[in-house]
N, C-alpha and C. Protein backbone atom coordinates (compact mmCIF):
# COMPACT_ATOMS: atom_id res chain seq x y z
N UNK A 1 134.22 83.01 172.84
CA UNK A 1 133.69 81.75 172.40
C UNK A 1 132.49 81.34 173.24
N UNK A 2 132.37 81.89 174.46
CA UNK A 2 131.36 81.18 175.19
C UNK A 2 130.48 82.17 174.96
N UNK A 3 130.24 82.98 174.99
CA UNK A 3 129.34 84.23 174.46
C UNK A 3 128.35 83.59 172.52
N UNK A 4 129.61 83.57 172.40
CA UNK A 4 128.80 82.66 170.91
C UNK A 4 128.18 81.43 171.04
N UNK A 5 128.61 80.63 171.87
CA UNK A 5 127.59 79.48 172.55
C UNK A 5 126.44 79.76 173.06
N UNK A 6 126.57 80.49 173.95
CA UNK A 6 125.37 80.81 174.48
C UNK A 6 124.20 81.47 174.14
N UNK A 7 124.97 82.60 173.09
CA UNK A 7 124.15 83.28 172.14
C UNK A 7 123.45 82.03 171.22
N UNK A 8 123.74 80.99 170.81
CA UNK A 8 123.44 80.12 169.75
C UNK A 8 122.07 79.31 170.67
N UNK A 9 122.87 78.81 171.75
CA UNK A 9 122.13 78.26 172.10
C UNK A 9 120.88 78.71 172.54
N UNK A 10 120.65 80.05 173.14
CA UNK A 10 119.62 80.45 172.94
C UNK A 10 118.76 80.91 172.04
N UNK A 11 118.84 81.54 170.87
CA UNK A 11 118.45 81.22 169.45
C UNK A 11 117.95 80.01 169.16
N UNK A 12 118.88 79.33 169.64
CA UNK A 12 118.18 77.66 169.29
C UNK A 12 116.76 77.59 170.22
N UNK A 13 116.62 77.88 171.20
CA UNK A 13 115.59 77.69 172.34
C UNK A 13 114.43 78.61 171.70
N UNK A 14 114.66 79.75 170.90
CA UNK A 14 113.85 80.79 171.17
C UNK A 14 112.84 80.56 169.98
N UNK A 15 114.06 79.61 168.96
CA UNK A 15 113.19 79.40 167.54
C UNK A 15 112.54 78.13 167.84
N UNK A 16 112.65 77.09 168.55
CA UNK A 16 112.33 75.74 168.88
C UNK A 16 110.98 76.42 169.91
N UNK A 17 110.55 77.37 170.16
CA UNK A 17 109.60 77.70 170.82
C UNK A 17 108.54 78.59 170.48
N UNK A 18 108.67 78.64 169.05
CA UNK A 18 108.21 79.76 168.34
C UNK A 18 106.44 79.77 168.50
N UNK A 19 106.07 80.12 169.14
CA UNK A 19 104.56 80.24 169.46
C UNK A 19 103.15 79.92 167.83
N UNK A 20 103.89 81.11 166.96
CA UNK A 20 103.06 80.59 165.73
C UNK A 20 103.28 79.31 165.37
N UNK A 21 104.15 77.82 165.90
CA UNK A 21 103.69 76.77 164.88
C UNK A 21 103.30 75.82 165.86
N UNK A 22 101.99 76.46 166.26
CA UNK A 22 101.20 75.26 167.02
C UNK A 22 100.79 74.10 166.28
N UNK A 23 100.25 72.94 166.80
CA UNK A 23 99.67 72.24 166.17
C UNK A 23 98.38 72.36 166.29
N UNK A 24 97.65 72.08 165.16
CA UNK A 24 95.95 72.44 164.87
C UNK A 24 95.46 71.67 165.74
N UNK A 25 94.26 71.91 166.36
CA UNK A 25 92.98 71.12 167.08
C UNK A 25 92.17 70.38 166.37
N UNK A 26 92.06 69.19 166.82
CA UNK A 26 90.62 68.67 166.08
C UNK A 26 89.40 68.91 166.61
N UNK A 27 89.01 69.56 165.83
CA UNK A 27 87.55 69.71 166.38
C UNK A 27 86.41 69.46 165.51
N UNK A 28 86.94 68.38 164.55
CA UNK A 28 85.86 67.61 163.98
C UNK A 28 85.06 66.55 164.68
N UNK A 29 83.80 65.96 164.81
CA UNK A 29 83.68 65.04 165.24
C UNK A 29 83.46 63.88 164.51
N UNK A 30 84.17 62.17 165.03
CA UNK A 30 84.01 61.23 164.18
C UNK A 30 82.79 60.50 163.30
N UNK A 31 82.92 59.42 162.55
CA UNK A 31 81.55 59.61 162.22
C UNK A 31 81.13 58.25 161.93
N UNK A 32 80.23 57.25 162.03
CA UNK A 32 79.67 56.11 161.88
C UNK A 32 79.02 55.86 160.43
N UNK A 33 79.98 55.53 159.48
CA UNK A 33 80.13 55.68 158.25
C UNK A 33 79.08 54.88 157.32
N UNK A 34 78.85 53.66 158.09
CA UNK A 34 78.32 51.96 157.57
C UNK A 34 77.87 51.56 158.70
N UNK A 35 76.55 51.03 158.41
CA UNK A 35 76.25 50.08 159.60
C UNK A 35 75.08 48.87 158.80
N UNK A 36 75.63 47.80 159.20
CA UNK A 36 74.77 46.53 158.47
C UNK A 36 75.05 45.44 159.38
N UNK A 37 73.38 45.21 159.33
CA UNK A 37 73.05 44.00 160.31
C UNK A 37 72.61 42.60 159.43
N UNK A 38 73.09 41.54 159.65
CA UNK A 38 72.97 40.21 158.68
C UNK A 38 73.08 41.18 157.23
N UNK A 39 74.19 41.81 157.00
CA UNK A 39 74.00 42.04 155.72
C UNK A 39 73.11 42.56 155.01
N UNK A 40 72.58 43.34 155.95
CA UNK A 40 71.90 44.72 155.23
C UNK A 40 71.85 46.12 155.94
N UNK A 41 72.17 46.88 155.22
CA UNK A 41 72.25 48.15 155.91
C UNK A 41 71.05 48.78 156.54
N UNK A 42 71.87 49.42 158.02
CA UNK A 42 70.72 49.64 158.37
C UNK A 42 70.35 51.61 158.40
N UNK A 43 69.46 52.01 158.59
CA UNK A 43 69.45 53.36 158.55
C UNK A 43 68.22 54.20 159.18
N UNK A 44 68.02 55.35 159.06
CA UNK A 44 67.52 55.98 160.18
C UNK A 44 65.52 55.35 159.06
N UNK A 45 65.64 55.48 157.87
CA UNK A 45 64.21 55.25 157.16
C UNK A 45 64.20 53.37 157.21
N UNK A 46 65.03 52.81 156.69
CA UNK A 46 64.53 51.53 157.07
C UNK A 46 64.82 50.46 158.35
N UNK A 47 64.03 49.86 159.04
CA UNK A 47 63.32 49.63 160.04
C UNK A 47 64.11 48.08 159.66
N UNK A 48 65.44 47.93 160.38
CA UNK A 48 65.96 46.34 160.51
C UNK A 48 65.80 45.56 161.16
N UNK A 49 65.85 44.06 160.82
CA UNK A 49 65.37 42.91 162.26
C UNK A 49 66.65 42.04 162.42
N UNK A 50 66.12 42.14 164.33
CA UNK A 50 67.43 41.46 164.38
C UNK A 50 67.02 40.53 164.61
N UNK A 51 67.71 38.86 164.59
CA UNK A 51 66.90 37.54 164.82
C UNK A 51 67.07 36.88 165.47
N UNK A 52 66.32 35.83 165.94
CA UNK A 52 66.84 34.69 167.46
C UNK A 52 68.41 34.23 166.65
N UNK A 53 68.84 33.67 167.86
CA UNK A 53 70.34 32.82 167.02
C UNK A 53 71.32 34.11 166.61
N UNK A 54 72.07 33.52 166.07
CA UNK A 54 73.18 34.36 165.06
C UNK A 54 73.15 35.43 164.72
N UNK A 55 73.53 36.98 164.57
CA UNK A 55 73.32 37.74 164.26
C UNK A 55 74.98 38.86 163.93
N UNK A 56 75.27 39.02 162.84
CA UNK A 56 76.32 40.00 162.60
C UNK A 56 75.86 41.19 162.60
N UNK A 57 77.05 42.43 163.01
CA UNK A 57 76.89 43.73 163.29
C UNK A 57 77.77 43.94 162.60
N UNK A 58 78.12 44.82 161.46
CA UNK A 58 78.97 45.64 160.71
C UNK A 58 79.17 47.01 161.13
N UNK A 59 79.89 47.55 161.65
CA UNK A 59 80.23 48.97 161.58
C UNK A 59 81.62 49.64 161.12
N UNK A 60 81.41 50.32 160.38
CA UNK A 60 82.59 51.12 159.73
C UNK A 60 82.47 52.58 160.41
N UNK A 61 83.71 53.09 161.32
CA UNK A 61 83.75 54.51 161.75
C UNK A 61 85.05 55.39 160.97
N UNK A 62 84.92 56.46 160.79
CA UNK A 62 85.83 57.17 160.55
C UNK A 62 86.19 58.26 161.27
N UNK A 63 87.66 59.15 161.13
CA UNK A 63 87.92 60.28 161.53
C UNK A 63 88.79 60.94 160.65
N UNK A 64 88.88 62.18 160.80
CA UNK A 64 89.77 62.83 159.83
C UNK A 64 91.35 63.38 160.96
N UNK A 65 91.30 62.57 162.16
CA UNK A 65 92.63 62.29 162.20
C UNK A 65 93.05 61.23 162.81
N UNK A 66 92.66 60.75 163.97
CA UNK A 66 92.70 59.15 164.76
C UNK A 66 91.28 58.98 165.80
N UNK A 67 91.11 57.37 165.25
CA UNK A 67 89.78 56.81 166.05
C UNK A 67 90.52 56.81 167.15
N UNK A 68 89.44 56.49 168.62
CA UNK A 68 89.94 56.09 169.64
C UNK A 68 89.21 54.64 170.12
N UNK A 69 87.56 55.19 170.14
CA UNK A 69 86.97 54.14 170.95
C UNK A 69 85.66 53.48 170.52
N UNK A 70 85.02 52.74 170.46
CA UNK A 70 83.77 53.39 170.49
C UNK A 70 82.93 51.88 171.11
N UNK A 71 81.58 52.56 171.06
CA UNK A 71 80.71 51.87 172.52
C UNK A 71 79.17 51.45 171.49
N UNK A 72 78.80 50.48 171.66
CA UNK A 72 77.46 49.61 170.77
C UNK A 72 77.01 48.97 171.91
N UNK A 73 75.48 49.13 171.85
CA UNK A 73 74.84 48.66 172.82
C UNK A 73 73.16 48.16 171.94
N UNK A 74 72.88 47.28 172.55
CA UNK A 74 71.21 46.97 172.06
C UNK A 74 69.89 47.24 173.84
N UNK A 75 69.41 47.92 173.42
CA UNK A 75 68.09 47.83 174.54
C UNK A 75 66.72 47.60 174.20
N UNK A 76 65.99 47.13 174.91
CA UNK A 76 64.33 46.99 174.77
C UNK A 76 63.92 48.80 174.35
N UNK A 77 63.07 48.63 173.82
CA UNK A 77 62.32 50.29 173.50
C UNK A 77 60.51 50.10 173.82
N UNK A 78 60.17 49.98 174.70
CA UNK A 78 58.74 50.11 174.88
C UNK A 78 57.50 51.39 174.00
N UNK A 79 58.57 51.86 173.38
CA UNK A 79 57.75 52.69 172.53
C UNK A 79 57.79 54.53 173.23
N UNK A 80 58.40 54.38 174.61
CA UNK A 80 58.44 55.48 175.48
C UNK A 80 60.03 55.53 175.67
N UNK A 81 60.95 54.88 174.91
CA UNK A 81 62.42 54.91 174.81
C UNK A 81 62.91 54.43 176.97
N UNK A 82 61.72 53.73 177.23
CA UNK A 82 62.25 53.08 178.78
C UNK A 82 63.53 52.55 178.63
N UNK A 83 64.02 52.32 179.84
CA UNK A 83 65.18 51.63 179.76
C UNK A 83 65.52 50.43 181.09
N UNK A 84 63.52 50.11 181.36
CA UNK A 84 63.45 49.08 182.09
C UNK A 84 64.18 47.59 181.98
N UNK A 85 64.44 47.15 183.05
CA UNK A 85 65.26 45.19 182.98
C UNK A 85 64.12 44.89 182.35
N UNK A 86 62.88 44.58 182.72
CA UNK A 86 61.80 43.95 182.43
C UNK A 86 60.52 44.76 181.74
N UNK A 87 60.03 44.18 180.43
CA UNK A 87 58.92 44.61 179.75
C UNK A 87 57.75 44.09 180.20
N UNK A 88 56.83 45.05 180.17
CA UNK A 88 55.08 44.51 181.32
C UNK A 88 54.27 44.71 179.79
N UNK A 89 53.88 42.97 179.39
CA UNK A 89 52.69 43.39 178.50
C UNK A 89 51.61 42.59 179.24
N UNK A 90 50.54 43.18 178.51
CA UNK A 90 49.39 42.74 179.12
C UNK A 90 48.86 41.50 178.37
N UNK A 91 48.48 40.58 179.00
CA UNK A 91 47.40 40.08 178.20
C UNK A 91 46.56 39.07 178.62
N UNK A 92 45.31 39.36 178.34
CA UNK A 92 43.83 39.51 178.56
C UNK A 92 44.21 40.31 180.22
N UNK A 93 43.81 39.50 181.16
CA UNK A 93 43.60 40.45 182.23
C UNK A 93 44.99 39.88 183.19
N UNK A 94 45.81 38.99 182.71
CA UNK A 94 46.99 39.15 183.79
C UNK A 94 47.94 39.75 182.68
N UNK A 95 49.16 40.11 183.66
CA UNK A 95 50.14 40.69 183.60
C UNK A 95 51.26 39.51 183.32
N UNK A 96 52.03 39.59 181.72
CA UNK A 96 53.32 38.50 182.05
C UNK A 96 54.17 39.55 181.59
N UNK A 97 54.87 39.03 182.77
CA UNK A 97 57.24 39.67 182.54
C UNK A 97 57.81 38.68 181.45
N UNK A 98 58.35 39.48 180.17
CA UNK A 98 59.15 38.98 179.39
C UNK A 98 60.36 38.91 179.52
N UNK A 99 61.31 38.64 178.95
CA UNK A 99 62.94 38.91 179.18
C UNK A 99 63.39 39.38 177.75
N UNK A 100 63.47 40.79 177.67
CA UNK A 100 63.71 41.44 176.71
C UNK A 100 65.29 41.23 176.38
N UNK A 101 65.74 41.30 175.55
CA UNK A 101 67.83 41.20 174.82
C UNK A 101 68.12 42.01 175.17
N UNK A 102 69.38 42.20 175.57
CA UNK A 102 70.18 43.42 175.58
C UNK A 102 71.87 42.83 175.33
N UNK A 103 72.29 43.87 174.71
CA UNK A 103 73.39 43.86 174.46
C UNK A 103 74.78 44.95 174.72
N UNK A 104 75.68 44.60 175.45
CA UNK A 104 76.22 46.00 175.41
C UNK A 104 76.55 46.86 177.42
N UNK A 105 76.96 47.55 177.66
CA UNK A 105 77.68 48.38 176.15
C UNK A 105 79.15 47.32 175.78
N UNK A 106 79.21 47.04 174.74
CA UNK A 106 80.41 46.83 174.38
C UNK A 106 81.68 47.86 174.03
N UNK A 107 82.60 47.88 174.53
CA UNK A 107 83.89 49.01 174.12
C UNK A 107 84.76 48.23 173.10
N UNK A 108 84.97 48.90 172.03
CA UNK A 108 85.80 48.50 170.89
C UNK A 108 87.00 49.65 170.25
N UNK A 109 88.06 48.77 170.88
CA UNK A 109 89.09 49.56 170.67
C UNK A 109 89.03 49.93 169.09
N UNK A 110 89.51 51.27 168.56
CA UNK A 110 89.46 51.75 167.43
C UNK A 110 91.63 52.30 166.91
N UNK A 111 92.00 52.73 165.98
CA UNK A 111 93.00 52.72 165.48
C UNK A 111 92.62 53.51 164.40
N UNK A 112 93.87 54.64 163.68
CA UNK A 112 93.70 54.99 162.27
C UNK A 112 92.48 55.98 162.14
N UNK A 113 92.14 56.42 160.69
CA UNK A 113 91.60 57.15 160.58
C UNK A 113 90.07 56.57 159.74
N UNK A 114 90.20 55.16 159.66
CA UNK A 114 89.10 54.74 159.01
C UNK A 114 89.26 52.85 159.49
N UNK A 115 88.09 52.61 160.51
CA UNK A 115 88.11 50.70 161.06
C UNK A 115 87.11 50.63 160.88
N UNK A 116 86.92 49.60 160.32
CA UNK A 116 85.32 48.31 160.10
C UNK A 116 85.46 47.36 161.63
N UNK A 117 84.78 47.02 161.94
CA UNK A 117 84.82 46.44 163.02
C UNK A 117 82.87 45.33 163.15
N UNK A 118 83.20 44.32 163.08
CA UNK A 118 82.54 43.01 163.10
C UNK A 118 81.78 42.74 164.22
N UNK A 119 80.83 42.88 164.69
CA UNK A 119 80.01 42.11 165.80
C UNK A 119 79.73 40.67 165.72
N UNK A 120 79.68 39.96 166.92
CA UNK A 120 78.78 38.82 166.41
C UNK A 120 77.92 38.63 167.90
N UNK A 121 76.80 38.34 167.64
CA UNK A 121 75.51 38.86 168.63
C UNK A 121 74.13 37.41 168.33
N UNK A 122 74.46 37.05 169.47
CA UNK A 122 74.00 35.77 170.03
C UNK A 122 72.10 36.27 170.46
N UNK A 123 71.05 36.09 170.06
CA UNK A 123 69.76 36.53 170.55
C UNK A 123 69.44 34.92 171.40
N UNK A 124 68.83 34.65 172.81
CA UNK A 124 68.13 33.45 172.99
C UNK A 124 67.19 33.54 172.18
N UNK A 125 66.49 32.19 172.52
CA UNK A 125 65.27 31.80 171.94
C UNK A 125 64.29 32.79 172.98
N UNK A 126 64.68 32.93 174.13
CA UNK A 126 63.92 33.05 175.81
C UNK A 126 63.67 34.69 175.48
N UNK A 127 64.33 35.50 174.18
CA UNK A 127 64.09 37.09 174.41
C UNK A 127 62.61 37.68 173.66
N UNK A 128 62.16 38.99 174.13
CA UNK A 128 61.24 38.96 173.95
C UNK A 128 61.25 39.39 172.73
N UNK A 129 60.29 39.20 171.15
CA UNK A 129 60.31 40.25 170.67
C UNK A 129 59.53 41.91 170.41
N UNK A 130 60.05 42.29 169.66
CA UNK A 130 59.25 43.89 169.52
C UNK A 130 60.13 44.87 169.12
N UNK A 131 60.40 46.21 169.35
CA UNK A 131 61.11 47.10 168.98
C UNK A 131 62.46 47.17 170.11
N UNK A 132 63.48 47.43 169.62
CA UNK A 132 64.93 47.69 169.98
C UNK A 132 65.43 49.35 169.46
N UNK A 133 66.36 49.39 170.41
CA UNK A 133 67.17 50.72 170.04
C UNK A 133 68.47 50.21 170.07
N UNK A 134 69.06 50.24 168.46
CA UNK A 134 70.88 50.05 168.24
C UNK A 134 71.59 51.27 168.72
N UNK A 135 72.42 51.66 169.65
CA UNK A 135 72.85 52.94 169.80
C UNK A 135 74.53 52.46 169.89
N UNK A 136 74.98 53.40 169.09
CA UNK A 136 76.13 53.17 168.36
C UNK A 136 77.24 54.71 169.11
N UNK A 137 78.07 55.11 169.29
CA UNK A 137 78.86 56.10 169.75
C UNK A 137 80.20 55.70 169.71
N UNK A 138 80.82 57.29 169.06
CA UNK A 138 82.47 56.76 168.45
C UNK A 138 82.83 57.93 169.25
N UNK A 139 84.23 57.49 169.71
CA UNK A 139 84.54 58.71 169.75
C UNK A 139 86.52 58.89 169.48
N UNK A 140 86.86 60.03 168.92
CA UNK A 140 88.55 60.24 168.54
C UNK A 140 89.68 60.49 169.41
N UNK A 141 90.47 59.86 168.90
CA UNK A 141 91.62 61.31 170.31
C UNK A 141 91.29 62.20 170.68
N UNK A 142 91.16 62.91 170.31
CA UNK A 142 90.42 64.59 170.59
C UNK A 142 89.03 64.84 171.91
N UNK A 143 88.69 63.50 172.06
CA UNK A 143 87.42 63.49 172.86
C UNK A 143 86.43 63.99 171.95
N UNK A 144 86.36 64.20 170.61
CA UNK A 144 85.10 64.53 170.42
C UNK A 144 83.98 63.19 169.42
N UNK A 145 82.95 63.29 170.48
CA UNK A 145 81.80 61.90 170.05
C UNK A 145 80.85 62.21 169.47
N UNK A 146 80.24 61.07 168.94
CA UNK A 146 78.98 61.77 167.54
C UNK A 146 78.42 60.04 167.98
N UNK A 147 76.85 60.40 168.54
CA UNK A 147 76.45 59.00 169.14
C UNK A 147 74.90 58.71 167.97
N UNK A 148 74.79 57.58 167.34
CA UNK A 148 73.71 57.25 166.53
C UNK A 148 72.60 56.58 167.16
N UNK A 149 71.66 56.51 166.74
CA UNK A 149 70.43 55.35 167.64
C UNK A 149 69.72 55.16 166.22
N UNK A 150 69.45 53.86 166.03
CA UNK A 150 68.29 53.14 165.06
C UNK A 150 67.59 51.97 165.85
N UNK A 151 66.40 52.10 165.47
CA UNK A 151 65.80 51.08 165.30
C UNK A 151 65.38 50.20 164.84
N UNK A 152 65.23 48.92 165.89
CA UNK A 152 65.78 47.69 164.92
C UNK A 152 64.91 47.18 165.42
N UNK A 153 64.15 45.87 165.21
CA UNK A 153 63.16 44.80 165.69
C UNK A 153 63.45 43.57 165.76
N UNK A 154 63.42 43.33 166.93
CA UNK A 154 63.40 41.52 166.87
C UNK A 154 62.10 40.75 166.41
N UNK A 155 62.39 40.22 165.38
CA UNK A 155 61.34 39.44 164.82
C UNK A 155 61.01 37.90 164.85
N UNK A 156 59.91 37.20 164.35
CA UNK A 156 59.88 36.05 164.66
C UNK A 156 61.09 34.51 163.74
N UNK A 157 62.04 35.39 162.65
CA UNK A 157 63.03 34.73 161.82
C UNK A 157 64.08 33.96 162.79
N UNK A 158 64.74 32.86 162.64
CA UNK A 158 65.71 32.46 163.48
C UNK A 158 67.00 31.89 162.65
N UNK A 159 68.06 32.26 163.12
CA UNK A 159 69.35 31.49 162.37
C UNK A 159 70.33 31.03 163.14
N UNK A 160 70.73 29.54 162.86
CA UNK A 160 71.50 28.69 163.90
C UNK A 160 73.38 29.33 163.85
């Protein structure tokens, strides 16, 4: 009898360990599905503004097995992708320091295999405008990230 126990029980161990039924890897990476600013989408051909005051961020990410994280940030873009505190424009022959927006990075917990997730993004009156870089990065359980950048403009429009 103990011979048949033991025999069982190891059988049990040997099939509960069976090497062929691994579980698959993900090695897809996630993906930034939607993105709309005041309600309009934004994208790599059209050129969005973001405005003094009020401003919503829409993003929809997906994965084809679980989100984890992901990270949105806004910076000044001097046209040389700098990533100076302070923008130097010229004008006439002195030099004035603006105070360019920034936003970010923000971390936004993610869930599931498909989240929309809502910004809401405050511009002063005091920021400078000109060109911005939206840079957007998701990333899954798996660790694997897929990071976007558009450009966006702060323009002279304002909403309370």
């Amino acid at each position: 009898m103990k011979k048949f126990l033991l025999l069982s029980i190891s059988s049990l161990v040997l099939v509960a360990c069976n090497p062929e039924e691994t579980i698959p890897k993900d090695l897809e990476k996630p993906s930034i599905s939607l993105v709309r600013l005041n309600g309009n989408t934004v994208s790599d051909t059209a050129e969005q503004v973001l405005v003094f005051g009020h401003n919503d961020l829409e993003i929809t990410f997906t994965d084809n097995v679980e989100l984890s994280e992901a990270n949105v940030n806004i910076h000044f873009s001097d046209g040389e992708h700098s990533h100076d505190e302070n923008a130097l424009i010229q004008a006439s022959e002195a030099v004035v320091i603006e105070t360019p927006f920034s936003y970010g990075p923000e971390i936004v917990s993610l869930s599931g295999k498909s989240s929309t997730k809502t910004l809401h993004l405050e511009v002063p009156d005091s920021a400078s405008m000109g060109d911005y870089h939206l840079e957007i990065s998701v990333l899954d359980k798996s660790a694997n990230q897929t990071t976007e950048i558009y450009k966006i403009e702060l323009g002279e429009t304002h909403n309370d």
